[in-house]
C-alpha atoms as a PDB file:
ATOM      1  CA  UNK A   1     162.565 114.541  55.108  1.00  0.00           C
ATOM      2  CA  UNK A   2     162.564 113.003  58.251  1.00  0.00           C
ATOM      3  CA  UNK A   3     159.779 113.307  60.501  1.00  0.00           C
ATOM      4  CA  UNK A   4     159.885 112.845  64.725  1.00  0.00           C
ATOM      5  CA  UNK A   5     156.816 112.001  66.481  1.00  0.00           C
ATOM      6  CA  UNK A   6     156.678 113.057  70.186  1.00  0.00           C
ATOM      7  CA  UNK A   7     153.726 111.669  72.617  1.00  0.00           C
ATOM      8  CA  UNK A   8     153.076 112.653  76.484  1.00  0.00           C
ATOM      9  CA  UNK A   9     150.945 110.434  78.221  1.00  0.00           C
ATOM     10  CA  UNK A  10     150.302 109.238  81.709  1.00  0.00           C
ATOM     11  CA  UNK A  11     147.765 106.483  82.318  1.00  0.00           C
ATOM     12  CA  UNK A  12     146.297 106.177  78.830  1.00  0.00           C
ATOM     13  CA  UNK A  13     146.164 102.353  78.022  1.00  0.00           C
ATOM     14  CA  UNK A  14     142.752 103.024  76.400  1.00  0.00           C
ATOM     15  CA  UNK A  15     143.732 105.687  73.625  1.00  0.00           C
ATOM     16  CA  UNK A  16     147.806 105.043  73.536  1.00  0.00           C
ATOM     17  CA  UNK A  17     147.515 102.180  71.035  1.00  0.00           C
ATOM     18  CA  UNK A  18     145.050 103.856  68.399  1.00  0.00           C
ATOM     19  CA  UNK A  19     146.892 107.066  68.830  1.00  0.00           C
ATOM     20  CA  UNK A  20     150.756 105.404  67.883  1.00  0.00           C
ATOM     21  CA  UNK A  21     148.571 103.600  65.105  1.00  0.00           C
ATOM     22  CA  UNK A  22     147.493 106.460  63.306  1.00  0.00           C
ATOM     23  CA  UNK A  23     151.301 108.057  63.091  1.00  0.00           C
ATOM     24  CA  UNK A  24     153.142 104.960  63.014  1.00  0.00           C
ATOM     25  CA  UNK A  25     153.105 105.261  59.062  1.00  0.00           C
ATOM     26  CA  UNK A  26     154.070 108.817  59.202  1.00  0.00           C
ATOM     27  CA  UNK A  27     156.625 108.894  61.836  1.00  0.00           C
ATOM     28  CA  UNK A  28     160.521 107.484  61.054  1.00  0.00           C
ATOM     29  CA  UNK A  29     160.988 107.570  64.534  1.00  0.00           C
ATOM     30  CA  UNK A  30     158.743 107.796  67.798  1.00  0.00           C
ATOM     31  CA  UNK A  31     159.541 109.316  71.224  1.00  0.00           C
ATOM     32  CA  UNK A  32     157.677 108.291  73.757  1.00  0.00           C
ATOM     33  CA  UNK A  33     157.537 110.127  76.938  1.00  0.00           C
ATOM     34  CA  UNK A  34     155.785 108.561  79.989  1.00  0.00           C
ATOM     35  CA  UNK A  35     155.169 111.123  82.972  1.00  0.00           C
ATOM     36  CA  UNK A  36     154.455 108.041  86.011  1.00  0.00           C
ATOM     37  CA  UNK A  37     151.815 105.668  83.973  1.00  0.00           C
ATOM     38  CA  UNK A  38     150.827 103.335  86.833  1.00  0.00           C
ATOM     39  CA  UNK A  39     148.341 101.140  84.052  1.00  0.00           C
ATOM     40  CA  UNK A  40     149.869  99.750  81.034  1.00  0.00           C
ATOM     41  CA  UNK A  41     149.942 102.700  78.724  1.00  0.00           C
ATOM     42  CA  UNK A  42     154.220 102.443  78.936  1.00  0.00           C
ATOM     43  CA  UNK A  43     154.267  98.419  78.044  1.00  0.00           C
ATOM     44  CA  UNK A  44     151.893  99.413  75.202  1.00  0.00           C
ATOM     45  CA  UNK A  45     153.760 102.305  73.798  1.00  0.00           C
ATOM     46  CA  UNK A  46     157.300 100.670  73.954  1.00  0.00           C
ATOM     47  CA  UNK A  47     155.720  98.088  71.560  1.00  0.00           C
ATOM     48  CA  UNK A  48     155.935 101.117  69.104  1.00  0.00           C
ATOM     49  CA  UNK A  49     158.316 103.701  69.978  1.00  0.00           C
ATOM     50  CA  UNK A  50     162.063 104.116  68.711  1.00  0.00           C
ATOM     51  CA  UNK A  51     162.908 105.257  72.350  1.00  0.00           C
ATOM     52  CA  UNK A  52     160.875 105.579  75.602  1.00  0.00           C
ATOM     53  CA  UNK A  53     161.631 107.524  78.313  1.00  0.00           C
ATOM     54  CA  UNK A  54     160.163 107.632  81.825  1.00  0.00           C
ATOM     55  CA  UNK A  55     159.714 111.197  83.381  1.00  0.00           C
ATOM     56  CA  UNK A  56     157.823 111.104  86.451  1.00  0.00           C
ATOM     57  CA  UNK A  57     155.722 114.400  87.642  1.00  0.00           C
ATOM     58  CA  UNK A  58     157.553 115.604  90.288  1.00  0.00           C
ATOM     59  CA  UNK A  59     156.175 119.182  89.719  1.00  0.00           C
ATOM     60  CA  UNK A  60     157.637 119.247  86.106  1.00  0.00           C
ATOM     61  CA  UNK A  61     155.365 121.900  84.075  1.00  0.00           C
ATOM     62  CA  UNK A  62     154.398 120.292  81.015  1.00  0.00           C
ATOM     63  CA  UNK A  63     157.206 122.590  78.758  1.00  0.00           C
ATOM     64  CA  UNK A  64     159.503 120.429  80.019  1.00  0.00           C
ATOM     65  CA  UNK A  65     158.479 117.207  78.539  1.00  0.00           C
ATOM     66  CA  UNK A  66     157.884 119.063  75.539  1.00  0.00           C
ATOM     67  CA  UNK A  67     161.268 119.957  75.685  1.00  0.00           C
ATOM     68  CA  UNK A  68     162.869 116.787  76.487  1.00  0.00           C
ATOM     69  CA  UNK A  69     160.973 115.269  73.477  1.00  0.00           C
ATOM     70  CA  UNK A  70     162.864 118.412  71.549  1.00  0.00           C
ATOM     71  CA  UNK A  71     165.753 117.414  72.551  1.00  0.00           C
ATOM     72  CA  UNK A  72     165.582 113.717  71.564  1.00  0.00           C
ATOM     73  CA  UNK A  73     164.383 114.052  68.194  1.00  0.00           C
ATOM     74  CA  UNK A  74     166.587 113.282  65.520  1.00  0.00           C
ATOM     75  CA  UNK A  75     163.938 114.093  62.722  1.00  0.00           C
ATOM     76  CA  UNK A  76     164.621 117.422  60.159  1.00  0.00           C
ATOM     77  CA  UNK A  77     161.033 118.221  61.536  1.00  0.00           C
ATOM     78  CA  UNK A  78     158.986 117.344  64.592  1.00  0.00           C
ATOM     79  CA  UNK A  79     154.962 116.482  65.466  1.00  0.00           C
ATOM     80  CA  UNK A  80     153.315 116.617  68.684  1.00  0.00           C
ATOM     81  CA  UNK A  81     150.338 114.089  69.389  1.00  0.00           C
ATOM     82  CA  UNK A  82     148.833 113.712  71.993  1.00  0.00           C
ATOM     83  CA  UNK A  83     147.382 110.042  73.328  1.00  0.00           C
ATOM     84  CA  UNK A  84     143.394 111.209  72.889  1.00  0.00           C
ATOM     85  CA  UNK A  85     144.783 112.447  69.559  1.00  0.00           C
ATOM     86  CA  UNK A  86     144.874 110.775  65.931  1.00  0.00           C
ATOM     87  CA  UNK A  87     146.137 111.437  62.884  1.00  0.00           C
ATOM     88  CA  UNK A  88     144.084 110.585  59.760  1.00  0.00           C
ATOM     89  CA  UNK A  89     145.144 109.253  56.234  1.00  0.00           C
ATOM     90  CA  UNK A  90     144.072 112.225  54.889  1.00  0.00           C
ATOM     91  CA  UNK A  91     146.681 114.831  57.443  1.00  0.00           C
ATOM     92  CA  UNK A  92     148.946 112.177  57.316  1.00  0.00           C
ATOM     93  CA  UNK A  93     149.217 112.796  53.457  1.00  0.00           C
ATOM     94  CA  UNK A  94     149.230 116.763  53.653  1.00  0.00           C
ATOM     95  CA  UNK A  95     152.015 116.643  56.410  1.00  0.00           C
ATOM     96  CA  UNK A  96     154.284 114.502  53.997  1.00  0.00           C
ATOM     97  CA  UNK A  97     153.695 116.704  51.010  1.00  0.00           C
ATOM     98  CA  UNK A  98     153.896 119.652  52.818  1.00  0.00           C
ATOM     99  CA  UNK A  99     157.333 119.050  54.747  1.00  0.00           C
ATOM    100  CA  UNK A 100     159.814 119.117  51.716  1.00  0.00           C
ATOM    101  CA  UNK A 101     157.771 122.189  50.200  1.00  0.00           C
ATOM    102  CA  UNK A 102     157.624 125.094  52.477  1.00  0.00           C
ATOM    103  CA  UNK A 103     158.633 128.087  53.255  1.00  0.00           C
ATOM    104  CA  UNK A 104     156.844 128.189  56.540  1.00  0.00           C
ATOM    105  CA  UNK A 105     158.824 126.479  59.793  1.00  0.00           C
ATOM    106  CA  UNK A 106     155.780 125.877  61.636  1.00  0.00           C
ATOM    107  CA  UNK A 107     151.975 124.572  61.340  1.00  0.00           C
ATOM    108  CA  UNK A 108     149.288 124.819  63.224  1.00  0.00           C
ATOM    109  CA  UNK A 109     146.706 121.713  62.890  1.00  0.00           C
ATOM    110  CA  UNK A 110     142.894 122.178  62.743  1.00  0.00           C
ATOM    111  CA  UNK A 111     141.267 119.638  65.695  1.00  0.00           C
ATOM    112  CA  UNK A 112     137.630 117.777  65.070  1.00  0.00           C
ATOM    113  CA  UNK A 113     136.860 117.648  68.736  1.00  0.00           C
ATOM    114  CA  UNK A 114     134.499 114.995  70.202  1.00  0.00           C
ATOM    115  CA  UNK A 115     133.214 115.112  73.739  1.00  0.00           C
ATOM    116  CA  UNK A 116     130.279 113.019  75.200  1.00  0.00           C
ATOM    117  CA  UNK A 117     130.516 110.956  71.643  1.00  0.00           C
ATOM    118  CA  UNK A 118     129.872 113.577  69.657  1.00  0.00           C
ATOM    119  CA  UNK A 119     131.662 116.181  67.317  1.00  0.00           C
ATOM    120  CA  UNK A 120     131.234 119.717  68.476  1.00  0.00           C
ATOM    121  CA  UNK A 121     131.379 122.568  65.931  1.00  0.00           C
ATOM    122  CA  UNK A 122     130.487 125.712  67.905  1.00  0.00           C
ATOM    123  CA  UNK A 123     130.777 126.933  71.310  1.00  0.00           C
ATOM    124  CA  UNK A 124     135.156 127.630  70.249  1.00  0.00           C
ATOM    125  CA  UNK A 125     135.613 124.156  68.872  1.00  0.00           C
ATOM    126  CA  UNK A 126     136.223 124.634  65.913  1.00  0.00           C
ATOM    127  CA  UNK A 127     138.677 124.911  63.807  1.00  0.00           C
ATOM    128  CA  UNK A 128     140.390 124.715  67.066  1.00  0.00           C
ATOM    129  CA  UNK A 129     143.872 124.934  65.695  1.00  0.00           C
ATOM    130  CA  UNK A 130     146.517 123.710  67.645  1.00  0.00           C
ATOM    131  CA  UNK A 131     150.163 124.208  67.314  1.00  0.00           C
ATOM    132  CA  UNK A 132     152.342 120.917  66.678  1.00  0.00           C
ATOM    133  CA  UNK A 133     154.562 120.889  63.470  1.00  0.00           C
ATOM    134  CA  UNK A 134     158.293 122.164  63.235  1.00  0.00           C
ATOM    135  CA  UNK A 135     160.852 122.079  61.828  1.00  0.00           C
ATOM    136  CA  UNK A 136     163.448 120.843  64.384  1.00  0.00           C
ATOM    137  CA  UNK A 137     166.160 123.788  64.279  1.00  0.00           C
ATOM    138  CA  UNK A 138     163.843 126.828  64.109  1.00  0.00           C
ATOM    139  CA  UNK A 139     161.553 125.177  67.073  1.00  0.00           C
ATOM    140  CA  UNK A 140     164.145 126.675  70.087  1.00  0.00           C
ATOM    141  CA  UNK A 141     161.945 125.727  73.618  1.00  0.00           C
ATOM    142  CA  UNK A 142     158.492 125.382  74.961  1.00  0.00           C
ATOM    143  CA  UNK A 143     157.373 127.714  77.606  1.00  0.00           C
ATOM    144  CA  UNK A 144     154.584 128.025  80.369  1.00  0.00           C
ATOM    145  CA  UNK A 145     153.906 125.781  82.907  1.00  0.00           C
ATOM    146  CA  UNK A 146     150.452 124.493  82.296  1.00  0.00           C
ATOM    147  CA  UNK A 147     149.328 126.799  78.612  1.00  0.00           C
ATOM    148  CA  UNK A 148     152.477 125.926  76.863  1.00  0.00           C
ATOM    149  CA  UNK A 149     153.816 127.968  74.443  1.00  0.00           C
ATOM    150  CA  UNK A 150     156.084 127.524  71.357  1.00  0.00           C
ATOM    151  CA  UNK A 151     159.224 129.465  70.769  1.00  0.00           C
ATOM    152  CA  UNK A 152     160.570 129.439  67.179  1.00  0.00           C
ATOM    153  CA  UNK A 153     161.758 131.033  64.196  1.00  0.00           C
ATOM    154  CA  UNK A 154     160.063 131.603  61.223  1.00  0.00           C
ATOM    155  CA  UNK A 155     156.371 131.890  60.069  1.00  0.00           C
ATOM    156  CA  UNK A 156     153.618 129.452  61.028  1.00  0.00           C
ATOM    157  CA  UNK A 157     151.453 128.059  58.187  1.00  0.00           C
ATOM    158  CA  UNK A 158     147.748 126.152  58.679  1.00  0.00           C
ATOM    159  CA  UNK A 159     147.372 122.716  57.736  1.00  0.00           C
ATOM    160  CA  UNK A 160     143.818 122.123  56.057  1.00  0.00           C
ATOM    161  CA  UNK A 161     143.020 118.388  57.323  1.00  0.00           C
ATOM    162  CA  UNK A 162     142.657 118.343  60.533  1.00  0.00           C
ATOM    163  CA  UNK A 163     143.318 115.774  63.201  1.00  0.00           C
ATOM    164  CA  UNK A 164     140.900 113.832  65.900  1.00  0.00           C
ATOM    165  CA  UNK A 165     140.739 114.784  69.088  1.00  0.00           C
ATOM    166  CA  UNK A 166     138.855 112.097  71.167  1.00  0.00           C
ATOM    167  CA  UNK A 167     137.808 113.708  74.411  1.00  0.00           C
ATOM    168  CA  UNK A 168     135.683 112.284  77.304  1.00  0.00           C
ATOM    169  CA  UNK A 169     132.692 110.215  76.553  1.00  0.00           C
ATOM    170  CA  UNK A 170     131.360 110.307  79.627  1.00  0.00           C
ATOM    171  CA  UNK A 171     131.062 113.300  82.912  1.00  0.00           C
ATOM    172  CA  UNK A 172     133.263 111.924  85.617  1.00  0.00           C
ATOM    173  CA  UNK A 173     136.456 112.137  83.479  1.00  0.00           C
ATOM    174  CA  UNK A 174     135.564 116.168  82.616  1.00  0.00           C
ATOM    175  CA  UNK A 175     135.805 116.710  86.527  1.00  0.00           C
ATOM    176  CA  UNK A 176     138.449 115.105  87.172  1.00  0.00           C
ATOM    177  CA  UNK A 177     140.327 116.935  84.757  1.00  0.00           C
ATOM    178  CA  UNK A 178     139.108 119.988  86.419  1.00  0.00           C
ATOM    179  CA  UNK A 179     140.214 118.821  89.968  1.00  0.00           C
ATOM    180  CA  UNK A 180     143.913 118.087  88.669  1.00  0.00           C
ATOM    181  CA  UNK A 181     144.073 121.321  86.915  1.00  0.00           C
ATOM    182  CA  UNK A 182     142.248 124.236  87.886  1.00  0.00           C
ATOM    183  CA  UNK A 183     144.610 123.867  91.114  1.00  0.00           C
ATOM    184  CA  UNK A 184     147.592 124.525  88.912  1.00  0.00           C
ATOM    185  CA  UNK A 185     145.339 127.181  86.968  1.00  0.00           C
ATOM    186  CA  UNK A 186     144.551 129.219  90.086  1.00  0.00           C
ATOM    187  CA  UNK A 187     148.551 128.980  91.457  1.00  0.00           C
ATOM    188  CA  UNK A 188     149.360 130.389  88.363  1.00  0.00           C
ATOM    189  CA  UNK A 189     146.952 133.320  89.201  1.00  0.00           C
ATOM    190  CA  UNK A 190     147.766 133.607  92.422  1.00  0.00           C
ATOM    191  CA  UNK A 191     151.700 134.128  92.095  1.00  0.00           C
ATOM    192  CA  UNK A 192     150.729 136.828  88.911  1.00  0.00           C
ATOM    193  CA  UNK A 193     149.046 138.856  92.380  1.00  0.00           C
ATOM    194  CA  UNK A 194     145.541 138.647  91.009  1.00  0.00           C
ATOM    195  CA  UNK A 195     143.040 140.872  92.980  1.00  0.00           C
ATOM    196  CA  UNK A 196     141.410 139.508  95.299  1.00  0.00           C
ATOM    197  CA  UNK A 197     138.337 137.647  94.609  1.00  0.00           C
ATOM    198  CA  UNK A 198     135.005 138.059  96.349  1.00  0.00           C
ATOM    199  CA  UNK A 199     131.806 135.766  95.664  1.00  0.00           C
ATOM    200  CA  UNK A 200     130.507 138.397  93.158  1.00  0.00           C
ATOM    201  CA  UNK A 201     133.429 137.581  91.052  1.00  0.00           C
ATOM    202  CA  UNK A 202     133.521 134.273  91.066  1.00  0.00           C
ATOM    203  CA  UNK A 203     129.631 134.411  89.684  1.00  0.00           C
ATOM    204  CA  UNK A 204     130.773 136.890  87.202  1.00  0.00           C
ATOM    205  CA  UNK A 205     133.745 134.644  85.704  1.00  0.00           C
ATOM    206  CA  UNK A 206     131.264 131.803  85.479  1.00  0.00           C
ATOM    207  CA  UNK A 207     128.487 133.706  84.046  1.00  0.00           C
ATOM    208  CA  UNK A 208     130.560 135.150  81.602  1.00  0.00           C
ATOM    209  CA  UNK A 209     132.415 132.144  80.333  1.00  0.00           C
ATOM    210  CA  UNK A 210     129.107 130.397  80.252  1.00  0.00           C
ATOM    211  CA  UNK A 211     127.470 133.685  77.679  1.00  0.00           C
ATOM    212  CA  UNK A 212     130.433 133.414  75.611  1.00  0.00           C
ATOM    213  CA  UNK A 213     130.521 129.426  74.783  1.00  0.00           C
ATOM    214  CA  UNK A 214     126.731 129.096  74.984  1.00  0.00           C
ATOM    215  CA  UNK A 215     125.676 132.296  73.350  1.00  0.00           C
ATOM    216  CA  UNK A 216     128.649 134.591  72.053  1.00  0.00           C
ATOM    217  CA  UNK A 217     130.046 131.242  70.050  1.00  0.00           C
ATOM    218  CA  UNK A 218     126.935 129.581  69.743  1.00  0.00           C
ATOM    219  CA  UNK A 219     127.641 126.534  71.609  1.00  0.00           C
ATOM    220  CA  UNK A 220     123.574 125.821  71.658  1.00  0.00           C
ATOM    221  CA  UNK A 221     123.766 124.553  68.569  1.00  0.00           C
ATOM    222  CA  UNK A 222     125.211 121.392  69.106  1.00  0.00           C
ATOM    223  CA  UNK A 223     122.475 120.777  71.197  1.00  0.00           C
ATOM    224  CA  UNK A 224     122.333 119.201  75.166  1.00  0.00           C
ATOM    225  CA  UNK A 225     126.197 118.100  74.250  1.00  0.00           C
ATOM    226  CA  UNK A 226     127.207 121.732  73.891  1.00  0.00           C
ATOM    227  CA  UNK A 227     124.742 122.599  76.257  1.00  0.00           C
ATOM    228  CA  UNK A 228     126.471 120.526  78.720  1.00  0.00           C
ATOM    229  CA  UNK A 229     129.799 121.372  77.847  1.00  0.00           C
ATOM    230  CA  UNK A 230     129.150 125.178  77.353  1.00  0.00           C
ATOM    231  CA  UNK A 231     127.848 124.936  81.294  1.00  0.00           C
ATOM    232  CA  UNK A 232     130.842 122.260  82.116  1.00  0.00           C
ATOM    233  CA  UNK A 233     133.587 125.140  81.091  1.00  0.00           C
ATOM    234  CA  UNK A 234     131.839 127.826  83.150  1.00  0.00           C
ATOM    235  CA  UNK A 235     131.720 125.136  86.095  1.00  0.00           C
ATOM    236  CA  UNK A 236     135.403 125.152  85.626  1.00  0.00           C
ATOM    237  CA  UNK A 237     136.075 128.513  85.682  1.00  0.00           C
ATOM    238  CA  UNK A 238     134.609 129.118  88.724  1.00  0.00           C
ATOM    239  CA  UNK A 239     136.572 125.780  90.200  1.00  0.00           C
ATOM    240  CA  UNK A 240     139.735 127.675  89.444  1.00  0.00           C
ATOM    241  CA  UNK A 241     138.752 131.287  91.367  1.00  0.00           C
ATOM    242  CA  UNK A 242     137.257 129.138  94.330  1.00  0.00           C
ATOM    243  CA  UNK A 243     140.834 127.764  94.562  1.00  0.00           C
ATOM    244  CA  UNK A 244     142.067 131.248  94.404  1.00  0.00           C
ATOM    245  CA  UNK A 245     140.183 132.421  96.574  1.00  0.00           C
ATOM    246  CA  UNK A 246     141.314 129.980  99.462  1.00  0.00           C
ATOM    247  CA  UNK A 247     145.106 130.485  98.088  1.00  0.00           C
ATOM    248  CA  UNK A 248     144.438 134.525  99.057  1.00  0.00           C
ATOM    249  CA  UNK A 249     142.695 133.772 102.532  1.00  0.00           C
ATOM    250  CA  UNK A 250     145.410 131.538 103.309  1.00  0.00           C
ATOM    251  CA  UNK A 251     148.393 134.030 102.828  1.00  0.00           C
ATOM    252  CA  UNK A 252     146.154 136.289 104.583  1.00  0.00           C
ATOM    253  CA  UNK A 253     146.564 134.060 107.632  1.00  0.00           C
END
């Protein structure tokens, strides 16, 4: 059973090597996909990948490089990783037992997620399953534009060992994240003719994403971390309906 390992990145010469470390013994071939890396994160990865392929922004959704990957990959099955990603001994083991022994045609992973240097287990973290092992002819397209979505045939299974998932260690990369985002967050919004939002409801959206990470999914209890991350989220949300907001007035106008 052949395996194909697909990676996105843009601008990720800190995490790209570890991350094509930790499937380089897994992988028979990896597809690199760089979306306009201005660093070294492409002379890095080509050190490592069976092919490389530049694909620029452009307003490309992120389906589409999940796509193009799909459509590269010779492997009978394919794995999605991202660069803040890793896979350990222990998955990598389960994923090659597993392939030739299934009747399932797709997995969903199980994430340890660490933000601010530490792991987080409540506030929705985990398990935190992701979706990122096919098998190649039953996986037919990705859709959405930022949310992507997997198309395929067949049941999906769960993987017990999960993967790492190395998120920002320190505050300034969180809000960056939400500046280059929660744009494309509220656009998607605003074309599905959301109502229109007032200051009330951009309070509410906050206050309520804030109840359910802190509170409703106990994200207290990983202490100021998911304190601080339980409050980051709801900072976000309300990011996204203050761009919507100004999207609204401006068709107004």
């Amino acid at each position: 059973m052949k395996l194909s390992v697909i990676i996105i990145a843009k601008n990720e010469e800190k995490m790209i090597k570890d991350c094509l470390e930790s499937v380089r013994q897994l992988a028979d071939e990896i597809i690199y996909i760089d979306t306009g890396s201005t660093d070294k994160t492409s002379q890095i990865a080509k050190q490592y990948a069976t092919k490389s392929i530049n694909l620029p922004f452009k307003g490309l959704a992120y389906s589409q490089w999940r796509n193009r990957g799909l459509r590269e990959a010779k492997g009978e099955w394919i794995l999605y990783v991202d660069a803040d990603e890793r896979i350990t001994p222990e998955l990598r083991k389960e994923i090659q037992e597993t392939m030739p022994n299934t009747q399932y045609t797709a997995f969903a992973i199980p994430r340890r997620n660490f933000l601010l240097g530490k792991e987080l287990r409540w506030g929705g973290w985990w398990p935190g399953y992701v979706k990122r092992l096919y098998k190649r002819d039953k996986l037919k397209r990705w859709r959405g534009e930022l949310h992507e979505e997997p198309v395929f045939e067949g049941e999906l299974g769960h993987l017990k060992e999960p993967m790492i998932h190395l998120q920002p260690k320190s505050i300034e990369p969180m809000l960056e994240k939400s500046i280059r985002w929660s744009k494309i967050e509220a656009k998607l919004l605003h074309e599905a003719n959301h109502p229109p939002v007032t200051w009330w409801r951009i309070l509410r959206m906050g206050a309520t994403t804030l109840f359910d990470r802190l509170i409703k999914k106990q994200g207290f209890r990983d202490g100021t971390e998911g304190w601080i991350e339980s409050i980051y989220q709801a900072f976000h949300t309300m990011i996204i309906y203050m761009q919507l907001w100004e999207m609204q007035v401006k068709k107004e106008k």
